[in-house]
Every structure is written in structure tokens, then in C-alpha cells.
N, C-alpha and C. Protein backbone atom coordinates (compact mmCIF):
# COMPACT_ATOMS: atom_id res chain seq x y z
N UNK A 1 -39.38 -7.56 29.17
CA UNK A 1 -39.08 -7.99 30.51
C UNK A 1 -37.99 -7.08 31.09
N UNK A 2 -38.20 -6.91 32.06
CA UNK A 2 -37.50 -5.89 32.50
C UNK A 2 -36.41 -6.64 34.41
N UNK A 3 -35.48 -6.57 34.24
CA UNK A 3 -34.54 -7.17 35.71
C UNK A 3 -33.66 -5.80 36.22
N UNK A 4 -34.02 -5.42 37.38
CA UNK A 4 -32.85 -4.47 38.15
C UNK A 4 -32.91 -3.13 37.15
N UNK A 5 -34.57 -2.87 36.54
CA UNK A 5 -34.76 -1.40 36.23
C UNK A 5 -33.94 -1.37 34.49
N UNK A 6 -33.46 -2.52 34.39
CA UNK A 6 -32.50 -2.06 33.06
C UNK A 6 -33.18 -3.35 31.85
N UNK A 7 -33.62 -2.94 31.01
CA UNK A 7 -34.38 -3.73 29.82
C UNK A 7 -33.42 -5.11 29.92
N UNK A 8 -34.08 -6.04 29.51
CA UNK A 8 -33.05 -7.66 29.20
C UNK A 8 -32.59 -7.23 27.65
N UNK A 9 -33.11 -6.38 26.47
CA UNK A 9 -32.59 -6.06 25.57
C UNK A 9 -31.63 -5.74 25.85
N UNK A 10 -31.54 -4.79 26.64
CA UNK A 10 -30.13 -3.68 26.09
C UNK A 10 -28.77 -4.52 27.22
N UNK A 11 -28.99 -5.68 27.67
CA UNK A 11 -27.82 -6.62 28.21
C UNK A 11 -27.75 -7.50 27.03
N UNK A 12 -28.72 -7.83 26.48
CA UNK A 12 -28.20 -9.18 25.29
C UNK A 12 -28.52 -8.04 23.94
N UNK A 13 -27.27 -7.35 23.44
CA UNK A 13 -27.73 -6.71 21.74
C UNK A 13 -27.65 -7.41 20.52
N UNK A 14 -28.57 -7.59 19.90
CA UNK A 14 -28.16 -7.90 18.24
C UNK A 14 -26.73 -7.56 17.64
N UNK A 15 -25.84 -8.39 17.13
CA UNK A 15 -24.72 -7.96 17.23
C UNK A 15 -24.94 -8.05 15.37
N UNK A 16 -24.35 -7.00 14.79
CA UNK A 16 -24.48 -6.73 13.62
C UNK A 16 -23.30 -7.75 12.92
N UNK A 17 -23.39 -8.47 11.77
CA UNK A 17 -22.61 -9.48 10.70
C UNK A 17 -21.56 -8.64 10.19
N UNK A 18 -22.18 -7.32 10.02
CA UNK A 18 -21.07 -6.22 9.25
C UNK A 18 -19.98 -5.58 9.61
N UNK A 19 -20.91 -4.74 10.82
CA UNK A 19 -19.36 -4.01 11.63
C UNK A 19 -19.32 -4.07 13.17
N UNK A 20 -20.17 -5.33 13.31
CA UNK A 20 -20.10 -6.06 14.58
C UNK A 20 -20.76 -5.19 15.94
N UNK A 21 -21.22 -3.86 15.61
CA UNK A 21 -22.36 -3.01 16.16
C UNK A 21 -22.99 -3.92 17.18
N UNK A 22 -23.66 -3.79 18.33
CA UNK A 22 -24.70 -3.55 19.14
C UNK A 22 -25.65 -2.95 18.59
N UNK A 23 -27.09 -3.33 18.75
CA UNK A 23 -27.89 -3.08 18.48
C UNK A 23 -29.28 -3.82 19.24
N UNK A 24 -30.42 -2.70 19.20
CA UNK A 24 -31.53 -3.60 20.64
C UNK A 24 -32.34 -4.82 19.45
N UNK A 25 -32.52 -5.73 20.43
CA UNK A 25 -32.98 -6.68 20.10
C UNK A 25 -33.78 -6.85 18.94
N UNK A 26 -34.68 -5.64 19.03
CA UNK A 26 -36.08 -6.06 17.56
C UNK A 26 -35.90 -4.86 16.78
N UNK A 27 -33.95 -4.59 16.41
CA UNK A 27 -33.83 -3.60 15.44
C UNK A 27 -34.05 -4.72 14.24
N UNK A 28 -34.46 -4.14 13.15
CA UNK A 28 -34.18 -4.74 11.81
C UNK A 28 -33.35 -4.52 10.79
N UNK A 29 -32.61 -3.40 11.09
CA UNK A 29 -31.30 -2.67 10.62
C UNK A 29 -30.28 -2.52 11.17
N UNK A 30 -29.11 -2.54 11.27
CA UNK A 30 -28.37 -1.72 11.96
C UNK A 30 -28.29 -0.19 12.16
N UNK A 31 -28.23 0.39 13.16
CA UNK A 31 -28.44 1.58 13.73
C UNK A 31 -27.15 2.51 13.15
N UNK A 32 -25.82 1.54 12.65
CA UNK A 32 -24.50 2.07 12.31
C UNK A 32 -24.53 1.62 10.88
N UNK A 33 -24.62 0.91 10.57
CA UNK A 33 -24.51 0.93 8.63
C UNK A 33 -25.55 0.69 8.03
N UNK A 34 -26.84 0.33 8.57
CA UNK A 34 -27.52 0.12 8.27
C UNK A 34 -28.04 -1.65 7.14
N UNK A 35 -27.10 -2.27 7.93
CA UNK A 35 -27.05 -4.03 7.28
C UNK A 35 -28.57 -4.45 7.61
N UNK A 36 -29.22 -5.29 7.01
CA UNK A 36 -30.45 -6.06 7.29
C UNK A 36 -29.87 -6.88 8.26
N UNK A 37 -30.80 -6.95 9.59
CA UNK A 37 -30.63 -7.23 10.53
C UNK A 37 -31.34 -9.24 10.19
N UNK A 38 -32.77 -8.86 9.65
CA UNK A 38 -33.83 -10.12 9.67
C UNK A 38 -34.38 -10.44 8.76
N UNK A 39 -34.82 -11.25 8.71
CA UNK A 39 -35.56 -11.39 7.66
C UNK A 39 -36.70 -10.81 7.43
N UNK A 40 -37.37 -10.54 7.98
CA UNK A 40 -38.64 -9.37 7.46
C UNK A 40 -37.85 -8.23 6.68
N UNK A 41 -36.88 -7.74 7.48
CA UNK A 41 -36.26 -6.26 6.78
C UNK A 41 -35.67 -6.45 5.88
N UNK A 42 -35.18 -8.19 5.12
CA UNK A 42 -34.95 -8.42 4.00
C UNK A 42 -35.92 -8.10 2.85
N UNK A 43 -37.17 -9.32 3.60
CA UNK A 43 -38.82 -9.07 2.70
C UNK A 43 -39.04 -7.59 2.50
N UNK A 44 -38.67 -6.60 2.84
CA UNK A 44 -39.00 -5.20 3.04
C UNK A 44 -38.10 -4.57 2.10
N UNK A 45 -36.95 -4.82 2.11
CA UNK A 45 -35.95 -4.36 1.27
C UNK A 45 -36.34 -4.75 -0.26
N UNK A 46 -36.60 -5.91 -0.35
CA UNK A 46 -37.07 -6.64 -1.81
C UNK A 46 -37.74 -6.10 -2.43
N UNK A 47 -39.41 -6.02 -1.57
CA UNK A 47 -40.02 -5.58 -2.01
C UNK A 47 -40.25 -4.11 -2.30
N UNK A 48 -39.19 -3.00 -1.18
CA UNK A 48 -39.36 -2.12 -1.77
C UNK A 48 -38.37 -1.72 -3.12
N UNK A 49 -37.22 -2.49 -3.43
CA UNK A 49 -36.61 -2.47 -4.24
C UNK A 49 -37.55 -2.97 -5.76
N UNK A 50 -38.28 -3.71 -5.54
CA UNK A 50 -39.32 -4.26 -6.67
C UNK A 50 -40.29 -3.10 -7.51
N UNK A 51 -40.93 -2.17 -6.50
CA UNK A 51 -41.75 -0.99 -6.21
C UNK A 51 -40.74 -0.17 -7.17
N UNK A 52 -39.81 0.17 -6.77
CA UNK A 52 -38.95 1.33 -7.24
C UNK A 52 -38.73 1.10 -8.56
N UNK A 53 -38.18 -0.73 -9.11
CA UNK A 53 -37.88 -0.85 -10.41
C UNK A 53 -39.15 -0.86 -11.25
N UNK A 54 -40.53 -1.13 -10.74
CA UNK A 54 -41.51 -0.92 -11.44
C UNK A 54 -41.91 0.50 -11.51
N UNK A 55 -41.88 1.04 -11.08
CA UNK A 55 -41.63 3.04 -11.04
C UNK A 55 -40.88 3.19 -12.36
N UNK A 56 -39.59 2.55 -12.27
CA UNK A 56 -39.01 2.92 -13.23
C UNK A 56 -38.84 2.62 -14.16
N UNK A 57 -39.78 1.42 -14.33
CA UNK A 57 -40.50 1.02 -15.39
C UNK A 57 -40.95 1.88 -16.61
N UNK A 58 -42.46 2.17 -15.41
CA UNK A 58 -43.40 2.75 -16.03
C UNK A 58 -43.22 4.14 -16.43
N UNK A 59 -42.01 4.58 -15.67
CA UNK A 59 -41.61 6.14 -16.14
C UNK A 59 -41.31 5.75 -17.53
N UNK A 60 -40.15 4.79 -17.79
CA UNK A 60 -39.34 4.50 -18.97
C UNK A 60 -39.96 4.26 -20.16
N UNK A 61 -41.73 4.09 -19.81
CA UNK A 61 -42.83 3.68 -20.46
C UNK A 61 -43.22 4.84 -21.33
N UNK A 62 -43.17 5.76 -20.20
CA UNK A 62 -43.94 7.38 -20.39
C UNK A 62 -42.90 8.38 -21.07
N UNK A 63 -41.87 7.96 -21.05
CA UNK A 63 -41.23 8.73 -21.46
C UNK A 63 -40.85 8.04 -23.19
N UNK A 64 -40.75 6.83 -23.04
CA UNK A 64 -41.25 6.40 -24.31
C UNK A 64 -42.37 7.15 -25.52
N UNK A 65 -43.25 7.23 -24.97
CA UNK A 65 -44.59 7.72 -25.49
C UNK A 65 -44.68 8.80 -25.56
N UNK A 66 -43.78 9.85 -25.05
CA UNK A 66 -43.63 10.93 -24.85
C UNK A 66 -42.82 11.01 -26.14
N UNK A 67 -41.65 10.22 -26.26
CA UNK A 67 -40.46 10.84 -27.51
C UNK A 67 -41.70 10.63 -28.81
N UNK A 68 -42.48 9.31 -28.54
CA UNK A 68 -42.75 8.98 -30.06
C UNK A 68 -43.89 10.64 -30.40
N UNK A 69 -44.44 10.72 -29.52
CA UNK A 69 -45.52 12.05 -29.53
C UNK A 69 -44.55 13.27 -30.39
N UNK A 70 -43.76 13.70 -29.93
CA UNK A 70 -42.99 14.54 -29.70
C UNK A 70 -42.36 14.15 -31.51
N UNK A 71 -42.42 13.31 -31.70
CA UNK A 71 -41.18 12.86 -33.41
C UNK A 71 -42.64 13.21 -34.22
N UNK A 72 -44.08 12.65 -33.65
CA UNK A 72 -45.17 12.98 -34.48
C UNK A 72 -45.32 14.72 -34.62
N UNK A 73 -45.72 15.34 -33.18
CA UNK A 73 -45.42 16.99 -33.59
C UNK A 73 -44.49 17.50 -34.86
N UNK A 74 -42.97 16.86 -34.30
CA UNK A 74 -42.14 18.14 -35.62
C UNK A 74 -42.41 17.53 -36.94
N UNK A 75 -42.64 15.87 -37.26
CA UNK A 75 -43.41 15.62 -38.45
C UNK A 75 -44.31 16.11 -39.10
N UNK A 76 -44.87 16.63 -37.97
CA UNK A 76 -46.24 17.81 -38.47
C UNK A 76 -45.97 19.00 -39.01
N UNK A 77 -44.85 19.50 -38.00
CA UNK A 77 -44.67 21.21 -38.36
C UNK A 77 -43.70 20.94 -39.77
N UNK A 78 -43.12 20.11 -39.91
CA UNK A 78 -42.16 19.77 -40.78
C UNK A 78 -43.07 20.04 -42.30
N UNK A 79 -44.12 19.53 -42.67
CA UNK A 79 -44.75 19.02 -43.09
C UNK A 79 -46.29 19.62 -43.39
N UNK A 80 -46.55 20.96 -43.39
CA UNK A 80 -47.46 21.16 -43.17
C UNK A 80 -48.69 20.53 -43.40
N UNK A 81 -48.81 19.43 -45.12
CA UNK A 81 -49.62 19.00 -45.19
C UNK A 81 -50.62 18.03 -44.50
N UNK A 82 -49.46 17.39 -43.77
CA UNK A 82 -49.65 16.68 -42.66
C UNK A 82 -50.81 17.74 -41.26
N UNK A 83 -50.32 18.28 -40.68
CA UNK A 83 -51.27 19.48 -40.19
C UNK A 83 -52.62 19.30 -40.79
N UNK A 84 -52.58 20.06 -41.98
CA UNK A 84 -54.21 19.97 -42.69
C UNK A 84 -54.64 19.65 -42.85
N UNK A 85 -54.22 17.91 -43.00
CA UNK A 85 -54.99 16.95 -42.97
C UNK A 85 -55.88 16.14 -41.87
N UNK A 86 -54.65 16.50 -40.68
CA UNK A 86 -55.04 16.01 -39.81
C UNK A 86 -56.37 17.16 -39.01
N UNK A 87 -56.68 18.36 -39.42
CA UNK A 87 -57.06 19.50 -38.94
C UNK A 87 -58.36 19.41 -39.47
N UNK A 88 -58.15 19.11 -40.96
CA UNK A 88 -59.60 18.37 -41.81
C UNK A 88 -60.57 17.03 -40.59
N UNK A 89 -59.68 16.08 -40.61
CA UNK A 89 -60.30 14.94 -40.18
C UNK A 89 -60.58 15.65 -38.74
N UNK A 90 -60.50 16.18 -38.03
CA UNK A 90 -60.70 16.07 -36.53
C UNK A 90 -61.70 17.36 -36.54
């Protein structure tokens, strides 16, 4: 809605909890510290915070599987018999 050419937002601003900022009406952040304005940009924050710890999950997964791989290799070279055997069967 618009009165006298000038938005009704930018006369009534979202006034930020944090550092008391102005901000237009259907921000969901603050524009200055960036505080969650609403609740959606809470739901948003969560969930992308959820996303990230499951990332870092599954890295923590891979990199898991990675060391145990990696302890089997020098067991091998360690070991040659190990090698030949395994060189036999495959």
C-alpha cells in the first residue's frame, strides 16, 4: 500500500530486539546484525543448521572409512604376506 508516493513500510520499520535497527517490514533478518527477525527465518536457520550438522556427519563418516582403509593398506605393505594372499584370492 502505498500513501503520499512513500511505501506504509518504510513509515512503520521492524524494529530489531538486538540493536534496535529499522528495518522494512517483511525483512526476516536484520539488515545490521543480522538477528532473526521471524519465525520462518528461525524455521530456516534450524533447518539449515540441521543440513550442515548432517554434512558433517557424513563427512566424519567418510573420513572414518577412509582411516580404517588406509591402517588396512600399510598392514599390507607391512606385511607382505598379507599382499599375496590377498592377490591370490582376487
Amino acid at each position: 500500500m502505498i500513501k503520499d508516493k512513500v511505501p506504509i513500510d518504510t513509515l512503520n520499520p521492524k524494529i530489531c530486539p538486538n540493536c534496535n535497527d529499522g528495518n522494512v517490514q517483511d525483512a526476516k533478518f536484520c539488515a545490521k546484525c543480522r538477528m532473526v527477525l521471524t519465525y520462518d527465518a528461525y524455521n530456516e536457520t534450524v533447518e539449515c543448521q540441521k543440513e550442515k550438522e548432517s554434512e558433517v556427519e557424513n563427512l566424519k563418516d567418510k573420513m572414518r572409512l577412509l582411516e580404517e582403509s588406509q591402517k588396512e593398506i600399510l598392514q599390507c605393505l607391512k606385511h607382505p604376506e598379507i599382499l599375496a594372499q590377498i592377490a591370490k584370492e582376487g
